[in-house]
N, C-alpha and C. Protein backbone atom coordinates (compact mmCIF):
# COMPACT_ATOMS: atom_id res chain seq x y z
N UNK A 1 204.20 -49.87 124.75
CA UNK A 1 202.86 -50.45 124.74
C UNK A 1 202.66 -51.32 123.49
N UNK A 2 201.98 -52.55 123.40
CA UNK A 2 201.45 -53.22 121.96
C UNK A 2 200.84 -53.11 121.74
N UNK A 3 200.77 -53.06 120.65
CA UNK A 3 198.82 -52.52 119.39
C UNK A 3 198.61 -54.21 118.76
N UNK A 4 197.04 -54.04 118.79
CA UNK A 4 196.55 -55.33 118.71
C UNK A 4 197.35 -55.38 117.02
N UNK A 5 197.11 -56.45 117.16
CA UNK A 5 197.91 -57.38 115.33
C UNK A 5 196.07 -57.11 114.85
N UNK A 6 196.51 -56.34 113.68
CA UNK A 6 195.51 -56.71 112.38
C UNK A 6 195.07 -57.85 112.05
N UNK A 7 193.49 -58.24 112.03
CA UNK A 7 193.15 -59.17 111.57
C UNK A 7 192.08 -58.87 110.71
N UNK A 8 192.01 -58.51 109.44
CA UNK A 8 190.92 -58.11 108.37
C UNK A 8 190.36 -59.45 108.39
N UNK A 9 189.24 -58.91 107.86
CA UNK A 9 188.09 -59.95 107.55
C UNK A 9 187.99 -60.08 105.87
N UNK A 10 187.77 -61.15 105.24
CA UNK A 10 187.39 -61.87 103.92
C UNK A 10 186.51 -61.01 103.51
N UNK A 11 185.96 -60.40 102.37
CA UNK A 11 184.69 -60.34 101.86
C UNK A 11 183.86 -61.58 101.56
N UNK A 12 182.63 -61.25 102.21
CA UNK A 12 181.68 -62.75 102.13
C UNK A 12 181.27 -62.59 100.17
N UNK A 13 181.95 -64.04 99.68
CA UNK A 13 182.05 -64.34 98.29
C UNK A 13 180.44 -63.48 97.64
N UNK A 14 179.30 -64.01 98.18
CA UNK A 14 177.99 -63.62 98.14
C UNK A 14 178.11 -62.16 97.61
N UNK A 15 178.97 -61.21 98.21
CA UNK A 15 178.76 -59.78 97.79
C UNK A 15 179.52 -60.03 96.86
N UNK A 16 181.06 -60.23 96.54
CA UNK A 16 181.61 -60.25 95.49
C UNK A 16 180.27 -60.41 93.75
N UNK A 17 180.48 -62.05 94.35
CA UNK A 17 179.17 -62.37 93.27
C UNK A 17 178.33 -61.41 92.57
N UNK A 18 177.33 -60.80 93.61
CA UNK A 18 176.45 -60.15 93.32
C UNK A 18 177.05 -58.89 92.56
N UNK A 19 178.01 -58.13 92.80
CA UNK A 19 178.74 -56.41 92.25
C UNK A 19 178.99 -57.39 91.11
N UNK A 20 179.62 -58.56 90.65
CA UNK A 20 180.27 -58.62 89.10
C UNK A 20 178.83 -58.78 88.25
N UNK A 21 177.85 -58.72 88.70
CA UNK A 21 176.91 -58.84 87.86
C UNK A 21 176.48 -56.81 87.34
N UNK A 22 177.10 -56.09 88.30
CA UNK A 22 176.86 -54.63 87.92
C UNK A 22 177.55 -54.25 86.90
N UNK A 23 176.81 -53.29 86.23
CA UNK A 23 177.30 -52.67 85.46
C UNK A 23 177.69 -50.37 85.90
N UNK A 24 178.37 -49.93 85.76
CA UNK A 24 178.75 -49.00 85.86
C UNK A 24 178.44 -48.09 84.99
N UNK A 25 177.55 -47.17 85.25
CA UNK A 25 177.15 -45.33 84.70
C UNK A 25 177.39 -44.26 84.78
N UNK A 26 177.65 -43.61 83.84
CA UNK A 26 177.93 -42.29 84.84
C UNK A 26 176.23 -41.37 84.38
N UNK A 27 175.68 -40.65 85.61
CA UNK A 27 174.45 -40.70 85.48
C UNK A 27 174.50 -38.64 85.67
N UNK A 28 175.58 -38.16 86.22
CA UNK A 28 175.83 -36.80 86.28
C UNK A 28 176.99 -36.39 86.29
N UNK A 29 177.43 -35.06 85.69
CA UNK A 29 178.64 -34.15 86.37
C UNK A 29 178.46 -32.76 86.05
N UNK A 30 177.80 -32.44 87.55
CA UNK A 30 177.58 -30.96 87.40
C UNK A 30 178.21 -30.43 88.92
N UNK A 31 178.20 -28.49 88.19
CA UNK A 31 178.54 -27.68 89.40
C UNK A 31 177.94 -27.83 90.61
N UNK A 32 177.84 -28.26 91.87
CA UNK A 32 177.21 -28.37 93.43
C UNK A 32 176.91 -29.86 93.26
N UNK A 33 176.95 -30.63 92.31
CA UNK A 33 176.72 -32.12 92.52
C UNK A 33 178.00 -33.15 92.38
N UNK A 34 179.01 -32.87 91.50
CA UNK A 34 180.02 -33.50 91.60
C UNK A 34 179.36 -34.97 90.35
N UNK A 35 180.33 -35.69 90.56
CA UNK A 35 180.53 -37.19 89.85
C UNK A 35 178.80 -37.72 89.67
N UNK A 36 178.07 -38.36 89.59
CA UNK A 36 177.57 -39.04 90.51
C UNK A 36 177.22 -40.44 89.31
N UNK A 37 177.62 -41.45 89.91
CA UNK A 37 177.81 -42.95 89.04
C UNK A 37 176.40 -43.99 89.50
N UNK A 38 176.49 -45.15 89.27
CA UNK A 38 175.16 -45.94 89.48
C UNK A 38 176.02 -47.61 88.92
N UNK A 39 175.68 -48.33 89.91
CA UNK A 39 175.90 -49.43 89.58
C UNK A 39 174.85 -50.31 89.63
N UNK A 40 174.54 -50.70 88.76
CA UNK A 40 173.00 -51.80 88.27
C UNK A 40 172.80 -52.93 87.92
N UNK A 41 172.48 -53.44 88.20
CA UNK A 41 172.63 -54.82 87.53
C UNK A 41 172.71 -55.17 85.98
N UNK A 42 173.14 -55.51 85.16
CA UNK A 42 173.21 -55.89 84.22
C UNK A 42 171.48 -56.05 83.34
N UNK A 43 171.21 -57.22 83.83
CA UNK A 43 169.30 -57.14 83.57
C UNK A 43 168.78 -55.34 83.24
N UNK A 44 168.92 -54.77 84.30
CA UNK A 44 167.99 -53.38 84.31
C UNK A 44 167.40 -53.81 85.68
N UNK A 45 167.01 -54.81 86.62
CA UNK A 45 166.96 -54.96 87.39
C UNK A 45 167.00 -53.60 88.82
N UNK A 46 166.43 -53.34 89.65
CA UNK A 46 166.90 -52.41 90.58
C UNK A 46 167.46 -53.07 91.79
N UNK A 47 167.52 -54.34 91.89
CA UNK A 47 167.68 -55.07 92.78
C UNK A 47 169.23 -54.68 93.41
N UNK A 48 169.95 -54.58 94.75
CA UNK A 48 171.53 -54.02 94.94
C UNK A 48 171.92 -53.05 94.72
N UNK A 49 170.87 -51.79 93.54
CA UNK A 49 171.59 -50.80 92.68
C UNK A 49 172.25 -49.67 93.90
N UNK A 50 172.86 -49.07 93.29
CA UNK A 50 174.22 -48.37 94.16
C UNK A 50 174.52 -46.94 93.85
N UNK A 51 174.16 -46.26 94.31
CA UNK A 51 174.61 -44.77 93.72
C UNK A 51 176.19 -44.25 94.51
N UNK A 52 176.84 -44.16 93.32
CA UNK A 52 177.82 -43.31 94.00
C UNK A 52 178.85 -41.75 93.94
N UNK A 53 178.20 -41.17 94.84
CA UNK A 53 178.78 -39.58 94.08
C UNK A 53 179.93 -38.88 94.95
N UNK A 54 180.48 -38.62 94.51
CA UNK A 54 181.66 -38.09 94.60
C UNK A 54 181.89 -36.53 94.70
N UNK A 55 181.50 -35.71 95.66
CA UNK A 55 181.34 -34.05 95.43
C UNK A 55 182.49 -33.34 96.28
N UNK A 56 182.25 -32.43 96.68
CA UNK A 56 183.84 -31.66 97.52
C UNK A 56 183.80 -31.51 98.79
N UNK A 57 182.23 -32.84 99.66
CA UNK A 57 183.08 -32.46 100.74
C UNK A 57 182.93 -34.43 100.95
N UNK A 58 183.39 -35.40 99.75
CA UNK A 58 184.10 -36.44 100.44
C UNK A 58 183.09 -37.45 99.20
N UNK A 59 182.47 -38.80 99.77
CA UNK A 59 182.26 -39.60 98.89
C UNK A 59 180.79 -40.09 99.39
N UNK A 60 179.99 -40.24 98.78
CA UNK A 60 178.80 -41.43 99.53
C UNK A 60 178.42 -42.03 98.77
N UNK A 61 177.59 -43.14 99.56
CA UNK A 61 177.61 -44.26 98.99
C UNK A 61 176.23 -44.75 99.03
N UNK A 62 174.89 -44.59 97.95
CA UNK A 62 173.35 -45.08 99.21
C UNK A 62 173.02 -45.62 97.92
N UNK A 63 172.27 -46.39 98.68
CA UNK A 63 170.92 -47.53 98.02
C UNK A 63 170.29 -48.53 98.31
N UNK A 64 170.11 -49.78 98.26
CA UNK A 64 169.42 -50.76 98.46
C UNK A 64 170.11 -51.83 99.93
N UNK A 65 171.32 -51.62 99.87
CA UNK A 65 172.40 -52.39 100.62
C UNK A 65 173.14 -51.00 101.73
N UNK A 66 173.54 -50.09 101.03
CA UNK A 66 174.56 -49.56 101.94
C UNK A 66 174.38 -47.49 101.93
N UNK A 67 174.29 -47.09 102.77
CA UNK A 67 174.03 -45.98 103.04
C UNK A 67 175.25 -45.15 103.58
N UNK A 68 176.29 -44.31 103.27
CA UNK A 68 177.52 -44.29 104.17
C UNK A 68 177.95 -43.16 103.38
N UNK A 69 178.65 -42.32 104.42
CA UNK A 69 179.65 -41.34 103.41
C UNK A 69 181.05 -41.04 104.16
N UNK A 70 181.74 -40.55 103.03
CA UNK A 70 183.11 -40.80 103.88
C UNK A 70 183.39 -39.51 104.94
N UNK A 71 184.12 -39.77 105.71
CA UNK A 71 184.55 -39.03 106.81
C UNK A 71 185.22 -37.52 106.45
N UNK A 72 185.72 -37.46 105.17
CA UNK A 72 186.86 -36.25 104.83
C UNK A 72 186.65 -36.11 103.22
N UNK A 73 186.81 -35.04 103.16
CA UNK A 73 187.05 -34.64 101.12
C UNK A 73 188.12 -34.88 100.85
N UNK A 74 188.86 -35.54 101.53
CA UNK A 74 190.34 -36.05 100.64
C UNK A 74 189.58 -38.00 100.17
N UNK A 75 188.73 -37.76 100.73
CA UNK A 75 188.06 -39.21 100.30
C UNK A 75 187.70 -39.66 99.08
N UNK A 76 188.04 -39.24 97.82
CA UNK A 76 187.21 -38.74 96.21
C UNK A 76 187.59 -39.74 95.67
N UNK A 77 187.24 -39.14 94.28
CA UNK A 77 187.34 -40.25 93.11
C UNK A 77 188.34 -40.75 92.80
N UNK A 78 188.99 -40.47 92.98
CA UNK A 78 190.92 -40.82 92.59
C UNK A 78 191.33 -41.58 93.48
N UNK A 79 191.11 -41.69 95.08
CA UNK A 79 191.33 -42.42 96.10
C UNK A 79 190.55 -43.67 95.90
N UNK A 80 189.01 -43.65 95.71
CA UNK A 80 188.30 -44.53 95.75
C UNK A 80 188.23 -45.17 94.43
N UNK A 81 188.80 -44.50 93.51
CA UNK A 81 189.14 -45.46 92.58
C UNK A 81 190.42 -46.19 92.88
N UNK A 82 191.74 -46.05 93.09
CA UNK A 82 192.92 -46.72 93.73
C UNK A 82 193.23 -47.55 92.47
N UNK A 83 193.08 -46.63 91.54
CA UNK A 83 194.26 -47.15 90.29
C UNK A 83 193.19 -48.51 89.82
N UNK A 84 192.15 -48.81 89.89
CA UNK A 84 191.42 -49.79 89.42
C UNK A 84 191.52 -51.19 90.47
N UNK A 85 192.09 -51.12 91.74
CA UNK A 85 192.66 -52.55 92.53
C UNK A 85 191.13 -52.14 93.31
N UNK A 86 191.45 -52.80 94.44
CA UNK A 86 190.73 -53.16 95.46
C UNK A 86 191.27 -52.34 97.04
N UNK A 87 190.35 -51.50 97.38
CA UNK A 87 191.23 -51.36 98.11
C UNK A 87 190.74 -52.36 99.51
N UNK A 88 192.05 -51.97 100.62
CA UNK A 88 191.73 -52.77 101.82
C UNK A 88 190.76 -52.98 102.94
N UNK A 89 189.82 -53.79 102.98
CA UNK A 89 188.35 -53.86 103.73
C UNK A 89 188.06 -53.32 105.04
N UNK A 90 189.44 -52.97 106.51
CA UNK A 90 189.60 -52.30 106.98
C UNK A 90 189.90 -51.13 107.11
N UNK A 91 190.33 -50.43 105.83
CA UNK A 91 190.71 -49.29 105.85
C UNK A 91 189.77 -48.41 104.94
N UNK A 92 188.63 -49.24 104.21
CA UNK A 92 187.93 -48.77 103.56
C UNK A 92 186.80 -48.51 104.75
N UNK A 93 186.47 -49.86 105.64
CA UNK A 93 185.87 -49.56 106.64
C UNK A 93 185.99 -48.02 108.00
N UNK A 94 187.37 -47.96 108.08
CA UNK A 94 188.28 -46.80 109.07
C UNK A 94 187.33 -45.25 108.21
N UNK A 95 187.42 -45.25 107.18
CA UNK A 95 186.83 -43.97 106.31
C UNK A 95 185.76 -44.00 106.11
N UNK A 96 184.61 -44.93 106.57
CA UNK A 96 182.71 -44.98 106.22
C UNK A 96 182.12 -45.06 107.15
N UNK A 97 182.90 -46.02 108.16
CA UNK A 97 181.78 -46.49 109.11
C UNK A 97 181.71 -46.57 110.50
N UNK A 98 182.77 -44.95 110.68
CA UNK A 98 182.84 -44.33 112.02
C UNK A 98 183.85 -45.81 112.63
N UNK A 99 182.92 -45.77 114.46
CA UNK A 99 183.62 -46.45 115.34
C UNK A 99 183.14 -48.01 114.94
N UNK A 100 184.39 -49.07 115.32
CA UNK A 100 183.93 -49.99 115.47
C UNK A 100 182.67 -50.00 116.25
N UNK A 101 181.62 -51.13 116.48
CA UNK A 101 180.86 -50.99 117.19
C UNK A 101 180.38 -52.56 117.29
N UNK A 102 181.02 -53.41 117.05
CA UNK A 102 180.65 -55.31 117.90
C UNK A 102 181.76 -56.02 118.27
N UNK A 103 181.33 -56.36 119.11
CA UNK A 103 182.42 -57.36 120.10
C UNK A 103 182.26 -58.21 119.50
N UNK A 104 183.44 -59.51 119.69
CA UNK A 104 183.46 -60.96 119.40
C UNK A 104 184.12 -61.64 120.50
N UNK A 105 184.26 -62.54 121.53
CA UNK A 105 184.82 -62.94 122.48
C UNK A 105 186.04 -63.73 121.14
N UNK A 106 185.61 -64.32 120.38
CA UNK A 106 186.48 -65.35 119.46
C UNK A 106 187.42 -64.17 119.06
N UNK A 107 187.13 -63.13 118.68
CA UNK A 107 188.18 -62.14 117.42
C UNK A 107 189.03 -62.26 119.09
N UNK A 108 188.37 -61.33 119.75
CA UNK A 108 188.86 -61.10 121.15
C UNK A 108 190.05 -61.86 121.40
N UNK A 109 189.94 -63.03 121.64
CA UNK A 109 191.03 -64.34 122.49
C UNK A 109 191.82 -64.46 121.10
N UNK A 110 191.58 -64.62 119.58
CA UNK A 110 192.64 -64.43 118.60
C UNK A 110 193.78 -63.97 118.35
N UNK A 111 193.03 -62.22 118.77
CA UNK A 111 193.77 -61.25 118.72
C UNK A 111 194.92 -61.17 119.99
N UNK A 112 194.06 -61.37 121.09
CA UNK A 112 195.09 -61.80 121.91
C UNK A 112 196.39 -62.73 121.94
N UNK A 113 196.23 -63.88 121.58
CA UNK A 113 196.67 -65.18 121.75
C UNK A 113 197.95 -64.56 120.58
N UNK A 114 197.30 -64.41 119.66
CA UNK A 114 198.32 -63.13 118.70
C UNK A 114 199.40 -62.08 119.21
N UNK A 115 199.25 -61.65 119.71
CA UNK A 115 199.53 -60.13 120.21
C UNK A 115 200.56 -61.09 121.58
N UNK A 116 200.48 -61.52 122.05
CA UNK A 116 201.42 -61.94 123.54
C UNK A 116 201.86 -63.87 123.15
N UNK A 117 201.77 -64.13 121.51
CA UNK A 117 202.53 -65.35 121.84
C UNK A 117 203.72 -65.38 121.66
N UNK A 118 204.50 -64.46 121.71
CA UNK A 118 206.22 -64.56 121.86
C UNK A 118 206.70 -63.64 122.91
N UNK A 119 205.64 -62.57 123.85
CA UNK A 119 206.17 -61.73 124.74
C UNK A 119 206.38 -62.72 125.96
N UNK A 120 207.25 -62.17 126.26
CA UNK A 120 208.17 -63.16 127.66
C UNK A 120 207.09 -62.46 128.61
N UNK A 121 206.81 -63.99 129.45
CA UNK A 121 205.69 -64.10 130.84
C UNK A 121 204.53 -63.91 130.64
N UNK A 122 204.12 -64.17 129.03
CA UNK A 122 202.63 -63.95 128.92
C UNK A 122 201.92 -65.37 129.50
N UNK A 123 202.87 -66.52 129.28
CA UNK A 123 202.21 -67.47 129.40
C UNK A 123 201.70 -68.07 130.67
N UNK A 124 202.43 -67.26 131.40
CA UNK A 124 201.97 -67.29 132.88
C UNK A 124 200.55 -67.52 133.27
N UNK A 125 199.98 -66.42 132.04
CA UNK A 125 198.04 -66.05 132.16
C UNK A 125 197.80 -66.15 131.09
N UNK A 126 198.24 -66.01 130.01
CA UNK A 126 197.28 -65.67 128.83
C UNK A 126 196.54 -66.80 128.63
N UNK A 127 196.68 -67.87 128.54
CA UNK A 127 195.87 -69.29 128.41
C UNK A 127 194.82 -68.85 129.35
N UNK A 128 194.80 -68.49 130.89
CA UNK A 128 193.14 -68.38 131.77
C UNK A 128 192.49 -67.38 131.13
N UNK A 129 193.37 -66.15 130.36
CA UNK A 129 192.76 -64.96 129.79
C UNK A 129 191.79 -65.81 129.00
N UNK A 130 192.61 -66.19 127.71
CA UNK A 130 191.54 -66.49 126.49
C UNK A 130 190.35 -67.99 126.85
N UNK A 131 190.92 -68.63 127.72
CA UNK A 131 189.67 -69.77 128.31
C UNK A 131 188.77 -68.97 129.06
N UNK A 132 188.95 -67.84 129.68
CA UNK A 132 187.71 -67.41 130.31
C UNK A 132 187.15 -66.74 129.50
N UNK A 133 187.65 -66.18 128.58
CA UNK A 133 186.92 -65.24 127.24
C UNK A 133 185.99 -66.17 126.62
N UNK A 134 186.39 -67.11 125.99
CA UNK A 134 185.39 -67.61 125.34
C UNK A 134 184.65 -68.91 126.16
N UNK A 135 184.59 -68.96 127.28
CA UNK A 135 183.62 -69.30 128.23
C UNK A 135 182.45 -68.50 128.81
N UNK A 136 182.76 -67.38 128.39
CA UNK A 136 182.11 -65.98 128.47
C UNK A 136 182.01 -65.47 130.04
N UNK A 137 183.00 -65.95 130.76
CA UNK A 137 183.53 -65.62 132.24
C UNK A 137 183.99 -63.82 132.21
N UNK A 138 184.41 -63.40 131.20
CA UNK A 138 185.51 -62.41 131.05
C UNK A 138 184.79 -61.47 129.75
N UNK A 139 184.33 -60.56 129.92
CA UNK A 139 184.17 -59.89 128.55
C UNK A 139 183.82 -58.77 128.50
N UNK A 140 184.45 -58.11 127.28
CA UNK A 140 184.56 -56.46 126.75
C UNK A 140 185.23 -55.72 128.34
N UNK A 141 184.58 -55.00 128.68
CA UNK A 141 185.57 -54.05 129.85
C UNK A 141 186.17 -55.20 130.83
N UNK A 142 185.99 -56.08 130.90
CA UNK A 142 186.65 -56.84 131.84
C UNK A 142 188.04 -57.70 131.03
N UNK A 143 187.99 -57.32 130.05
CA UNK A 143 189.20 -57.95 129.16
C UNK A 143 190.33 -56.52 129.32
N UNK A 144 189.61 -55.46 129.53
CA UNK A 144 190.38 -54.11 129.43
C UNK A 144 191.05 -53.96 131.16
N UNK A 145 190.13 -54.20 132.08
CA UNK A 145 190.59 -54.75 133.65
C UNK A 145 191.06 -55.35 133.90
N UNK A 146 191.46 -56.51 132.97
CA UNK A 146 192.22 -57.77 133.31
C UNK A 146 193.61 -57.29 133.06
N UNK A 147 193.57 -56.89 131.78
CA UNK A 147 195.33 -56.09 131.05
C UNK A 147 195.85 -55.20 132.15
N UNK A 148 194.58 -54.37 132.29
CA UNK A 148 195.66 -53.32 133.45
C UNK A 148 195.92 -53.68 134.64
N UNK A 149 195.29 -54.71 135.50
CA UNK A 149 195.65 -55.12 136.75
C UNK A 149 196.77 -56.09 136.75
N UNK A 150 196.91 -56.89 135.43
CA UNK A 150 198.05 -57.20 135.70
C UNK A 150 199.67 -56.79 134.79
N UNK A 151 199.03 -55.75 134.67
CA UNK A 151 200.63 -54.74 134.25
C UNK A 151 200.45 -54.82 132.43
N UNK A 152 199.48 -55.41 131.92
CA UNK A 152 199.52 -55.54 130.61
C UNK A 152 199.42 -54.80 129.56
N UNK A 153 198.64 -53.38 130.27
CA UNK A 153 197.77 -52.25 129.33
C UNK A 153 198.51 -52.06 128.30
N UNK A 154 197.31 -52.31 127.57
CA UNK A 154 197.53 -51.75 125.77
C UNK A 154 197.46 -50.63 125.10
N UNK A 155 197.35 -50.25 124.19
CA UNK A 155 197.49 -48.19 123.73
C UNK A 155 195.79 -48.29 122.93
N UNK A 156 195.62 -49.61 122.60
CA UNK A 156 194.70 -49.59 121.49
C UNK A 156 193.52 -49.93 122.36
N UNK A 157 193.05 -49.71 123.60
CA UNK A 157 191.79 -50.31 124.06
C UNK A 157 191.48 -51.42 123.86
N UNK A 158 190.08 -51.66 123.81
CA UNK A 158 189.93 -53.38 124.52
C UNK A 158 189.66 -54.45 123.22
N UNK A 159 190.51 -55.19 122.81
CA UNK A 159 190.65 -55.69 121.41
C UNK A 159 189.63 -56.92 121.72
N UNK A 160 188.73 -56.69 120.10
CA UNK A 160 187.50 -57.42 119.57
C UNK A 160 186.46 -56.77 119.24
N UNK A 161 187.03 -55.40 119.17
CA UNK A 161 185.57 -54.85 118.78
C UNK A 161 185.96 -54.59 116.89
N UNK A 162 184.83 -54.96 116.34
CA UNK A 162 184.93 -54.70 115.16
C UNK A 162 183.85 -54.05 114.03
N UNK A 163 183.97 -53.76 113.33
CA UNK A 163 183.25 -52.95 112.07
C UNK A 163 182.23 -53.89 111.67
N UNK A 164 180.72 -53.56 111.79
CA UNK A 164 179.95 -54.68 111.21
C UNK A 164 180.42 -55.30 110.02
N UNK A 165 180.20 -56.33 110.01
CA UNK A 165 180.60 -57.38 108.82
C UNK A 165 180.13 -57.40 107.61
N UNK A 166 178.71 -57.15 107.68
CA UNK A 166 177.74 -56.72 106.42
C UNK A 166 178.15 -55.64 105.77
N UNK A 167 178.02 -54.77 106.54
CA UNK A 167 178.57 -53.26 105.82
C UNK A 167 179.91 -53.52 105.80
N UNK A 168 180.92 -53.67 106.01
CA UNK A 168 182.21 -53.77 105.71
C UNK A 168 182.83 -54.28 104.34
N UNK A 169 181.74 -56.02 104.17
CA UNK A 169 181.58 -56.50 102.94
C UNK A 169 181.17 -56.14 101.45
N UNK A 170 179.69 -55.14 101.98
CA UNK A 170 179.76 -55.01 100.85
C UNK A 170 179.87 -53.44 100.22
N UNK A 171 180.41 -52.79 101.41
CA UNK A 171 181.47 -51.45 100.66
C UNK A 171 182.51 -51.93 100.36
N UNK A 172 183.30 -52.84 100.71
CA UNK A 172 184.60 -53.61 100.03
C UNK A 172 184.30 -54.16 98.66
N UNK A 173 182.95 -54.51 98.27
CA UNK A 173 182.34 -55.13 97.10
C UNK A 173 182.25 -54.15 96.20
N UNK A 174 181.26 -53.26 96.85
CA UNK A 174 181.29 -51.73 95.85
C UNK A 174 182.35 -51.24 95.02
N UNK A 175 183.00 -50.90 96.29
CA UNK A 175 184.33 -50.14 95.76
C UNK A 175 185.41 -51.07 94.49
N UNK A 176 185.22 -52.21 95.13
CA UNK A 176 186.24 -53.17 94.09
C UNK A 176 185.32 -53.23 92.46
N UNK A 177 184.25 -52.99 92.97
CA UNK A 177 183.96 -53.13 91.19
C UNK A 177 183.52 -52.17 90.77
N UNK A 178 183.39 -50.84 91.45
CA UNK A 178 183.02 -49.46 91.05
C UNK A 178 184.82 -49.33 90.00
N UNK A 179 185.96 -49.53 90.95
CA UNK A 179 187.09 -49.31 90.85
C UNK A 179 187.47 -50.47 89.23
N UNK A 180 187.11 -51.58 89.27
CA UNK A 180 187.68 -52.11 88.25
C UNK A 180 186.72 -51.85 87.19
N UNK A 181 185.47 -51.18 87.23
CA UNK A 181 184.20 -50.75 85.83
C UNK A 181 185.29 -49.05 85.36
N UNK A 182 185.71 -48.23 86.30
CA UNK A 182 185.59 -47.08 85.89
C UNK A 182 187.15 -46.77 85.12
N UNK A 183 187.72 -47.75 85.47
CA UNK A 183 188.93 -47.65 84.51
C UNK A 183 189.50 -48.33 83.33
N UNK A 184 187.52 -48.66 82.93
CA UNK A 184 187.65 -49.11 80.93
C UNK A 184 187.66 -48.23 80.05
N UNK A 185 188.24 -48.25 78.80
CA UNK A 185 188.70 -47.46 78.03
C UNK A 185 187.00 -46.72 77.86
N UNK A 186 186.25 -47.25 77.54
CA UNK A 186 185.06 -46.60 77.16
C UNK A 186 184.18 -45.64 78.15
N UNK A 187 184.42 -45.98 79.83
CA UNK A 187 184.39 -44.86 80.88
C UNK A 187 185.31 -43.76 80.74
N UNK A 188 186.25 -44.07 80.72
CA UNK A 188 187.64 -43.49 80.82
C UNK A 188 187.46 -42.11 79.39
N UNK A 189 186.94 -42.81 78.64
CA UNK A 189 186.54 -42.09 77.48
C UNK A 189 185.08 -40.91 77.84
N UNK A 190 184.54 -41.71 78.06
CA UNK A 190 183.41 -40.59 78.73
C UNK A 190 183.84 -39.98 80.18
N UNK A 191 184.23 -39.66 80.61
CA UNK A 191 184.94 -39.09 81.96
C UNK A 191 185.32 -37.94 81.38
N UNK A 192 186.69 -38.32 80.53
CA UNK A 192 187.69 -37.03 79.87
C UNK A 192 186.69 -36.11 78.76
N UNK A 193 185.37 -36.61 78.22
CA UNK A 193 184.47 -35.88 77.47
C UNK A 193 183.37 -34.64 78.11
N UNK A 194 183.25 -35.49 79.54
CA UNK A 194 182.29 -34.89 80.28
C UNK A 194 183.58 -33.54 81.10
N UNK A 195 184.48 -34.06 81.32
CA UNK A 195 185.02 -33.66 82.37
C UNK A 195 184.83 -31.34 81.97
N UNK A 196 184.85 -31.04 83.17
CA UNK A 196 184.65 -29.78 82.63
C UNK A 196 182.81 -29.19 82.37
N UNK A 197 182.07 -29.99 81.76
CA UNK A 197 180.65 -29.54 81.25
C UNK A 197 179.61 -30.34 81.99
N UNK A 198 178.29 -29.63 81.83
CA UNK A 198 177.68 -29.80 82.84
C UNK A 198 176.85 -31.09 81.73
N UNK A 199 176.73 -32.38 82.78
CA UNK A 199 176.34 -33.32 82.14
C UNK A 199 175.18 -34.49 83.25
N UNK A 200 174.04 -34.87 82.44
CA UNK A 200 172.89 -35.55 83.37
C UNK A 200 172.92 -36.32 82.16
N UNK A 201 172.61 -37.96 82.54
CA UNK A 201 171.90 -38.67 81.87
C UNK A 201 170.30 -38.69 81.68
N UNK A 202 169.95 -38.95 81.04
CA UNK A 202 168.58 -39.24 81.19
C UNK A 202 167.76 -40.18 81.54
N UNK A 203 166.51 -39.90 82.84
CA UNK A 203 166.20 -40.90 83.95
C UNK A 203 165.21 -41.78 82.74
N UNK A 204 165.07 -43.37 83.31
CA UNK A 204 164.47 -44.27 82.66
C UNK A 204 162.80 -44.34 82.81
């Protein structure tokens, strides 16, 4: 059987932008609460701000933009930090934000046109496939009817459905600059101080 070809999506620059203007806190670390960090704008501003805590049964993520928690407690601070990089926008998505849940006729006929342009006798159909897709003749379960009636079926179900874009973006935003704030010497320094004792900042 073939599995659709990966096609991640860009982070829209806009979120990038906006996280390098945050700055990174650590605002708790106590027994039944775990980590819990804050990303703010620089100003003092509340505008984007981001809470993110980290406890034992996984990660969440809430505030102004994004509300989400991860699927599993192997999801923590050490993962979601990822050595200070970035991690990958689909796979950060796979761990927050459950099932895909939007079609695209365009991702749709991509992914396709992808996936069967070197399999012998695709070309027979695949060209009426993806012209009726994005003519909107053909779509979502009827892209999944089309594969199996004519001998095509896939393992991965009916390719184009994808992870909202908004939320995808800017937990990919989060994480990349939660991840490159928390591994400066001067976090890094308060981490290993706190680590162990019960510690709250004080609210503004």
């Amino acid at each position: 059987m073939i599995g659709w070809h990966s096609r991640e999506r860009l982070v829209i620059p806009s979120m990038v932008n906006q996280m390098a203007k945050m700055n990174l806190s650590l605002l708790a670390k106590a027994q039944g609460i775990g980590w819990l960090f804050e990303l703010r704008d620089r100003s003092g501003a509340w505008f984007y701000c981001t809470r993110i805590l980290f406890h034992d049964w996984g990660t969440a993520i809430y505030g102004d933009i994004l509300n989400v928690q991860s699927k599993s407690h192997r999801y923590g601070m050490e993962w979601f930090t990822y050595e200070g990089r970035p991690q990958g926008h689909a796979y950060l998505a796979e761990k927050f934000l459950g099932q895909k849940s939007e079609w695209s006729p365009e991702e749709c006929a991509a992914i396709l046109e992808e996936t069967y342009k070197d399999e012998p006798g695709s070309e027979e159909w695949i060209g009426d496939l993806v012209t009726s897709i994005r003519d909107g003749a053909v779509a979502g379960e009827g892209v999944f009817c089309y594969l199996r009636d004519i001998g095509a079926y896939v393992s991965d179900g009916i390719p184009g459905y994808y992870y909202p874009r908004s939320d995808t973006g800017w937990l990919a935003a989060i994480q990349a600059r939660f991840a490159q704030e928390v591994v400066k010497p001067e976090m890094k320094e308060l981490i290993d101080r706190v680590s162990g004792e019960q510690f709250y900042k004080k609210g503004e």
